[in-house]
N, C-alpha and C. Protein backbone atom coordinates (compact mmCIF):
# COMPACT_ATOMS: atom_id res chain seq x y z
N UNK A 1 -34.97 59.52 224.59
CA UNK A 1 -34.57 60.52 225.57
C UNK A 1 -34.65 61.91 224.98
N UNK A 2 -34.83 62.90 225.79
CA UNK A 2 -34.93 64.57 225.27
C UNK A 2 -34.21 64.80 226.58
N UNK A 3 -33.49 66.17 225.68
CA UNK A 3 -31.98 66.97 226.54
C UNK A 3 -32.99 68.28 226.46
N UNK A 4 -32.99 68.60 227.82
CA UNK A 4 -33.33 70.07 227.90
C UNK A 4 -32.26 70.83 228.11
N UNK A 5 -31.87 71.95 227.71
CA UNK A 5 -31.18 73.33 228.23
C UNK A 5 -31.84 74.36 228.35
N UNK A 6 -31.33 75.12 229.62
CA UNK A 6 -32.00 76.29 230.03
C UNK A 6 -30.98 77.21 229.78
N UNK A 7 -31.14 78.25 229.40
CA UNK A 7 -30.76 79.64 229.57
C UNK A 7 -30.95 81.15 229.59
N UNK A 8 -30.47 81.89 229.86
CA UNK A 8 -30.98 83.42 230.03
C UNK A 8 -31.43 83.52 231.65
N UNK A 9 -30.86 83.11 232.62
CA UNK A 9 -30.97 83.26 233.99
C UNK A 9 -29.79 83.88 234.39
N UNK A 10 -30.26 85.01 235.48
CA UNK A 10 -29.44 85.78 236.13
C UNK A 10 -29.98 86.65 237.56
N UNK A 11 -28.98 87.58 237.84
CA UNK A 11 -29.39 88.49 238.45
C UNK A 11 -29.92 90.25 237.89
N UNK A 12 -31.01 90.32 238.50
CA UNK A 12 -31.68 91.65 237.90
C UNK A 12 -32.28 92.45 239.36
N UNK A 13 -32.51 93.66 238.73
CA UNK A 13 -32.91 94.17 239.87
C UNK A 13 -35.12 94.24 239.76
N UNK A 14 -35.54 94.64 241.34
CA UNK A 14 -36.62 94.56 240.97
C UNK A 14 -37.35 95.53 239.77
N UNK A 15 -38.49 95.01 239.15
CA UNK A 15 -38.86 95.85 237.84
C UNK A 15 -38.47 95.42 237.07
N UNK A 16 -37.09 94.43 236.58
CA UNK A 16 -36.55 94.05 235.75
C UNK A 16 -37.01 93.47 234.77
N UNK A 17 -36.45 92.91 233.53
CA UNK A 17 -36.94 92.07 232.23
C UNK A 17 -35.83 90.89 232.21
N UNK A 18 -35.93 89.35 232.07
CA UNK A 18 -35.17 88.59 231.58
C UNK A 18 -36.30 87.26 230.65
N UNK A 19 -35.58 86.64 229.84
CA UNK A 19 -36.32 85.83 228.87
C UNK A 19 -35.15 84.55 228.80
N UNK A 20 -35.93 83.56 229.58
CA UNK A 20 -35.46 82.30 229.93
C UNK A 20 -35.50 81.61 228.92
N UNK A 21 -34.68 80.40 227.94
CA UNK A 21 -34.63 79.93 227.14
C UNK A 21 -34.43 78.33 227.42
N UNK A 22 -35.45 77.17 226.51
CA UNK A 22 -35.21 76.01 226.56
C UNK A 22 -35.05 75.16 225.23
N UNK A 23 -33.70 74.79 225.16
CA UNK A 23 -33.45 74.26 223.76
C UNK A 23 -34.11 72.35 224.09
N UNK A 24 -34.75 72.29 223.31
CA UNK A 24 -34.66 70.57 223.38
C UNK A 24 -34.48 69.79 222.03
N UNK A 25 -33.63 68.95 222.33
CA UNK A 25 -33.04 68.46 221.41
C UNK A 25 -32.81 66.74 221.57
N UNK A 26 -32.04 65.75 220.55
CA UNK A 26 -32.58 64.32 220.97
C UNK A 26 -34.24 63.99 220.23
N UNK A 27 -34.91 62.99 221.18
CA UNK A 27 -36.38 62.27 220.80
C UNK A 27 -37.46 63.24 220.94
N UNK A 28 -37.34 64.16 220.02
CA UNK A 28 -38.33 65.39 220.39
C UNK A 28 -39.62 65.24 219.86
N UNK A 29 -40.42 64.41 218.96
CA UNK A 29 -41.24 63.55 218.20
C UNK A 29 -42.56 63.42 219.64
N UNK A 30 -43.45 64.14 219.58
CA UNK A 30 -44.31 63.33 220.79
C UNK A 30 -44.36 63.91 221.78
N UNK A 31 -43.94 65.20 221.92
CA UNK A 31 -43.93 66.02 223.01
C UNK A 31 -44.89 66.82 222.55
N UNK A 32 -45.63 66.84 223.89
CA UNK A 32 -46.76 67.46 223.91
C UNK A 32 -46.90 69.16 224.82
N UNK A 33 -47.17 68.81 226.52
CA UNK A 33 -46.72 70.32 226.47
C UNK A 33 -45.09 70.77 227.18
N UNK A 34 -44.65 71.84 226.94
CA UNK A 34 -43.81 72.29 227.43
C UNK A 34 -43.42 73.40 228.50
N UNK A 35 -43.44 73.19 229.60
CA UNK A 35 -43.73 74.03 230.60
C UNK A 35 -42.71 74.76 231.20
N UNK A 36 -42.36 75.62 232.22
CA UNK A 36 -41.70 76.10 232.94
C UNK A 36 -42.26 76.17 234.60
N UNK A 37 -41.12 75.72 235.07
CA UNK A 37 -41.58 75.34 237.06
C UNK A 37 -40.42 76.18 237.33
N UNK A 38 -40.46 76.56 238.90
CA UNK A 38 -39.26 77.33 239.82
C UNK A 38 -39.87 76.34 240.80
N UNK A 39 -38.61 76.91 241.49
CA UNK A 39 -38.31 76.46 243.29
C UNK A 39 -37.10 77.21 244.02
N UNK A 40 -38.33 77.27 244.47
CA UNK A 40 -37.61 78.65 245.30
C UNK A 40 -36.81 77.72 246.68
N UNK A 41 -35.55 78.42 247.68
CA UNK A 41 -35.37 77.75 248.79
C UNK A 41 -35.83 77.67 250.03
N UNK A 42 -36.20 76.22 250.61
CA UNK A 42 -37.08 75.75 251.07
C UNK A 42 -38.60 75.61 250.91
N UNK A 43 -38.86 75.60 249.83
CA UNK A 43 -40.36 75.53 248.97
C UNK A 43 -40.70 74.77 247.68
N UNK A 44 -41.35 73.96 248.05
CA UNK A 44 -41.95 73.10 246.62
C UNK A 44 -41.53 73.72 245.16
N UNK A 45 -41.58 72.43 244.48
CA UNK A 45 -41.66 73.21 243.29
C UNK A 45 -42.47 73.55 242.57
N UNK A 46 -42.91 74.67 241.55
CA UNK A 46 -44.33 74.84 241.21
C UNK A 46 -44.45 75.07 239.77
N UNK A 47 -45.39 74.96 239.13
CA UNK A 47 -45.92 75.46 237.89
C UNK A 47 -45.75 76.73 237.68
N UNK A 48 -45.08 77.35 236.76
CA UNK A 48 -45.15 78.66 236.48
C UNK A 48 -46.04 78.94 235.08
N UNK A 49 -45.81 78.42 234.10
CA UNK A 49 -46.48 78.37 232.76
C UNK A 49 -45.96 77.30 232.46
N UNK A 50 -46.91 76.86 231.47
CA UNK A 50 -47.21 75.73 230.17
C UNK A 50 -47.83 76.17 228.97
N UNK A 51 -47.46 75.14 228.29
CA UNK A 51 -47.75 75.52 226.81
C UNK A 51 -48.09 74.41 226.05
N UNK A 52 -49.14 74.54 225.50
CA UNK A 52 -49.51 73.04 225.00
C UNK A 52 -49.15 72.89 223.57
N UNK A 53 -48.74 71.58 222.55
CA UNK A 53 -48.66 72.00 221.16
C UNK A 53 -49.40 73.26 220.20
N UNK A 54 -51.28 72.66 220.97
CA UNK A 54 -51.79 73.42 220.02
C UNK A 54 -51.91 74.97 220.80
N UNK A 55 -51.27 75.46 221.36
CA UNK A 55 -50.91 76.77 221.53
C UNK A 55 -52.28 77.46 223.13
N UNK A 56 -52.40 76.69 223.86
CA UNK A 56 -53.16 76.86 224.54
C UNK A 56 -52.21 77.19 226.13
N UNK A 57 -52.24 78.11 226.50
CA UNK A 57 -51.55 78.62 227.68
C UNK A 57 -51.80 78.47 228.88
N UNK A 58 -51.28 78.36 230.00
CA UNK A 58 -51.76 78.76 231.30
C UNK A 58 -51.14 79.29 232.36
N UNK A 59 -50.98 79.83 233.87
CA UNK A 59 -50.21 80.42 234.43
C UNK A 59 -50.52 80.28 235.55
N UNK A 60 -49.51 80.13 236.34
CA UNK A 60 -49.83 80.81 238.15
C UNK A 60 -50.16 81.74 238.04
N UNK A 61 -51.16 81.95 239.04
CA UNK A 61 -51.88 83.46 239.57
C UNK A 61 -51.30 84.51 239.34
N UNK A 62 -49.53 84.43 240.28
CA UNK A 62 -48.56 85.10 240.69
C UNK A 62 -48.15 85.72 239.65
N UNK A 63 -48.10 85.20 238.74
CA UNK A 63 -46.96 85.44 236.98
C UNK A 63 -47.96 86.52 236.12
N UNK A 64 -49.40 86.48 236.43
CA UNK A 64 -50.30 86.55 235.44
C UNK A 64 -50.13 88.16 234.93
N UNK A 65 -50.09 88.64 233.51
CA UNK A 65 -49.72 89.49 233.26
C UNK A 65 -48.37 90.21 233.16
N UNK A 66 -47.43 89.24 234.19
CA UNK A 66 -46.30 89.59 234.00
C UNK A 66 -44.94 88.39 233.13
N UNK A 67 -45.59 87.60 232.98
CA UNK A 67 -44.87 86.04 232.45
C UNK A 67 -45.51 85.50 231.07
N UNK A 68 -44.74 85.83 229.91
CA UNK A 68 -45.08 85.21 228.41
C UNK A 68 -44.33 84.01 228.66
N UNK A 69 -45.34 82.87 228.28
CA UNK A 69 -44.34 81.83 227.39
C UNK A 69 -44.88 81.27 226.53
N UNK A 70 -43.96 81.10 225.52
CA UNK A 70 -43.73 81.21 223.85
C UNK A 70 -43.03 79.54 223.21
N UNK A 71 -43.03 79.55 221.95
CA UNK A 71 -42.57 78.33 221.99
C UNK A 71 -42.39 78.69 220.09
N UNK A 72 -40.75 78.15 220.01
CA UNK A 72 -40.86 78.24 218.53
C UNK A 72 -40.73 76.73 217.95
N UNK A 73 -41.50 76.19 217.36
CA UNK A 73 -41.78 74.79 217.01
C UNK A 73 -40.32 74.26 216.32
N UNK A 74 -40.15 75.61 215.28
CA UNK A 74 -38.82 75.15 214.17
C UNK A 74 -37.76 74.77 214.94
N UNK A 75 -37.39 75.55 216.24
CA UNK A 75 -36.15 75.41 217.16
C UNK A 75 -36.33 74.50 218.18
N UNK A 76 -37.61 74.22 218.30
CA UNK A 76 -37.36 73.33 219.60
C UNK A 76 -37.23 73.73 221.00
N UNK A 77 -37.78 75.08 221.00
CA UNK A 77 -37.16 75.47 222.04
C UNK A 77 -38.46 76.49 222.43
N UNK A 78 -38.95 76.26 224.41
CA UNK A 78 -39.70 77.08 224.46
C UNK A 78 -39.22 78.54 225.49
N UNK A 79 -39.71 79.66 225.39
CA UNK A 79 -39.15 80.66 225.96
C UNK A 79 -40.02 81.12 227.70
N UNK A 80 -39.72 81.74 227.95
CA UNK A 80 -40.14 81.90 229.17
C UNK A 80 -39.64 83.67 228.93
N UNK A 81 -40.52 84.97 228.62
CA UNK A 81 -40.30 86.12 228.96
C UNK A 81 -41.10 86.68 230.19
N UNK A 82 -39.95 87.64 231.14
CA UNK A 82 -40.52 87.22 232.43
C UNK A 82 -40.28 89.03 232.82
N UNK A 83 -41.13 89.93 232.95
CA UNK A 83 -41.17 91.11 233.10
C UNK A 83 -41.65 91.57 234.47
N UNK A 84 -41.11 92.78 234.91
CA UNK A 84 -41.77 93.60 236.09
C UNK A 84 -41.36 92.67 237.01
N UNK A 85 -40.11 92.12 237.56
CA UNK A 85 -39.71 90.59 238.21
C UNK A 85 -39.91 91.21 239.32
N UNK A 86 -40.16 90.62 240.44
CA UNK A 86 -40.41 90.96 241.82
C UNK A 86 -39.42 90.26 242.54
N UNK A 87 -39.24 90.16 243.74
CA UNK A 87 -37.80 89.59 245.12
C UNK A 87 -38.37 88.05 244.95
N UNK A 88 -40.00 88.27 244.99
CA UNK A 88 -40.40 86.61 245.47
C UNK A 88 -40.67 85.74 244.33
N UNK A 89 -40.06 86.12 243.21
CA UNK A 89 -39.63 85.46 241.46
C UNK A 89 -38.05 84.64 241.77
N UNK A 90 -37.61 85.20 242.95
CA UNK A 90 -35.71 84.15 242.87
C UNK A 90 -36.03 82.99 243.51
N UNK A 91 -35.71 82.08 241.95
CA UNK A 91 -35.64 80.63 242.29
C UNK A 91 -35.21 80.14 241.32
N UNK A 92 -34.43 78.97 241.26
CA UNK A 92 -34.48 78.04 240.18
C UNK A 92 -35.84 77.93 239.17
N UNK A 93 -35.24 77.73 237.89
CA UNK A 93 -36.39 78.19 236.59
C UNK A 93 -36.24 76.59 236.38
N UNK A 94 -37.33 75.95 235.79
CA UNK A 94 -36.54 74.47 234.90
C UNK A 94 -37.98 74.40 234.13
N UNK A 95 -37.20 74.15 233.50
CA UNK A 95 -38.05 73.38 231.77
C UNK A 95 -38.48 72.43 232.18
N UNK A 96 -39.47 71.80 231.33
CA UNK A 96 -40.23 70.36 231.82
C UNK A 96 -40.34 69.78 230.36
N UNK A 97 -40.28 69.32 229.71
CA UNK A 97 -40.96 68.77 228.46
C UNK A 97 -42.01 67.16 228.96
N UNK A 98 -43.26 67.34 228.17
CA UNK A 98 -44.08 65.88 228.70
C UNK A 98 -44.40 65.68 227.15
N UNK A 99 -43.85 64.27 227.51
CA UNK A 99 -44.17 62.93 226.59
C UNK A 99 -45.19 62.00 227.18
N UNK A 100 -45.60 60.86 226.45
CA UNK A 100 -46.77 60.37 226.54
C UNK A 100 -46.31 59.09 227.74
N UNK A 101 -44.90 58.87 227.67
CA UNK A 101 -44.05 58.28 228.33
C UNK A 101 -43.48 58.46 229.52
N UNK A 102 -43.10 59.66 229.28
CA UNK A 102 -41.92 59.99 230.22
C UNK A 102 -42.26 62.26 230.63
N UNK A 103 -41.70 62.14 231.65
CA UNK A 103 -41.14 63.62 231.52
C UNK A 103 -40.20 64.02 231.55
N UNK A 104 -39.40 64.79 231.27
CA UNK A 104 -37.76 65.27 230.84
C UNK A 104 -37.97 66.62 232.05
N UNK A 105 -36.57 66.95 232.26
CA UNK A 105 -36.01 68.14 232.82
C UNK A 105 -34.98 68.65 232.78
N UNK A 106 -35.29 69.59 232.38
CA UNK A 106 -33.80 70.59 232.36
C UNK A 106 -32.93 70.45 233.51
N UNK A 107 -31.39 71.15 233.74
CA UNK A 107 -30.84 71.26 234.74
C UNK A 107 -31.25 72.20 235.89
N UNK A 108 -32.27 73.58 235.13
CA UNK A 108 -32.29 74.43 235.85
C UNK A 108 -31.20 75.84 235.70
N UNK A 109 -31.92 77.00 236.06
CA UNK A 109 -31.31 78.34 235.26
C UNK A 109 -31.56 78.78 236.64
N UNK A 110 -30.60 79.49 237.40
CA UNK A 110 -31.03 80.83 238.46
C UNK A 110 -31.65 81.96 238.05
N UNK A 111 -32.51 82.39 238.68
CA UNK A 111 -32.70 83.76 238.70
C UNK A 111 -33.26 84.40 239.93
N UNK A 112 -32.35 85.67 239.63
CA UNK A 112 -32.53 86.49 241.83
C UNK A 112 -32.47 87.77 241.30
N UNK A 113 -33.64 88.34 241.82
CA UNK A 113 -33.96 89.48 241.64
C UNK A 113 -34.07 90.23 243.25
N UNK A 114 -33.11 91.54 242.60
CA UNK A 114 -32.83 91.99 243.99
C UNK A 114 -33.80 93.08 243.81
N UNK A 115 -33.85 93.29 245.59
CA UNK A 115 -34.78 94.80 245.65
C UNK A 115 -34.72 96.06 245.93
């Protein structure tokens, strides 16, 4: 099993800066990439960024230029820095970790950006 935690979710205004945090901890051996999804209310949930071991990135359209995510191997933990936030960025944030097995999920972090 792998325990995700999320943190660094809040309220900001638009333009804002926040940097979402995912500790994982437990069967961490075998995890491959580590991603970040939202869901917004009444709307699917979606891919925001991923991150693969060997350091290969990708992004929604939406994020592009405005959404780093980072990953520090020693901690276990990958980051989500999320700049220039816009109204249609408030949603639930969640970590994903994928194993060859299984996928893990965080509880989920708010973030609402007002305008």
């Amino acid at each position: 099993q792998v325990q995700l935690v999320e943190s660094g979710g809040g309220l900001v205004q638009a333009g804002g800066s926040l940097r979402l945090s995912c500790a994982a901890s437990g069967s961490i051996f075998g995890i491959n990439t580590m991603d970040w999804y939202r869901q917004a209310p009444g709307k699917q949930r979606e891919l925001v960024a991923a991150m693969s071991t060997g350091g290969t990135r990708k992004y929604v359209d939406s994020v592009k230029g405005r959404f780093t995510i980072s990953r520090d191997n020693a901690k276990n933990t990958v980051y989500l820095q999320m700049n220039n936030l816009k109204p249609e960025d408030t949603a639930v944030y969640y970590c994903r970790a994928q194993k060859s097995d299984a996928d893990y999920w965080g509880q989920g972090t708010q973030v609402t950006v007002s305008s």
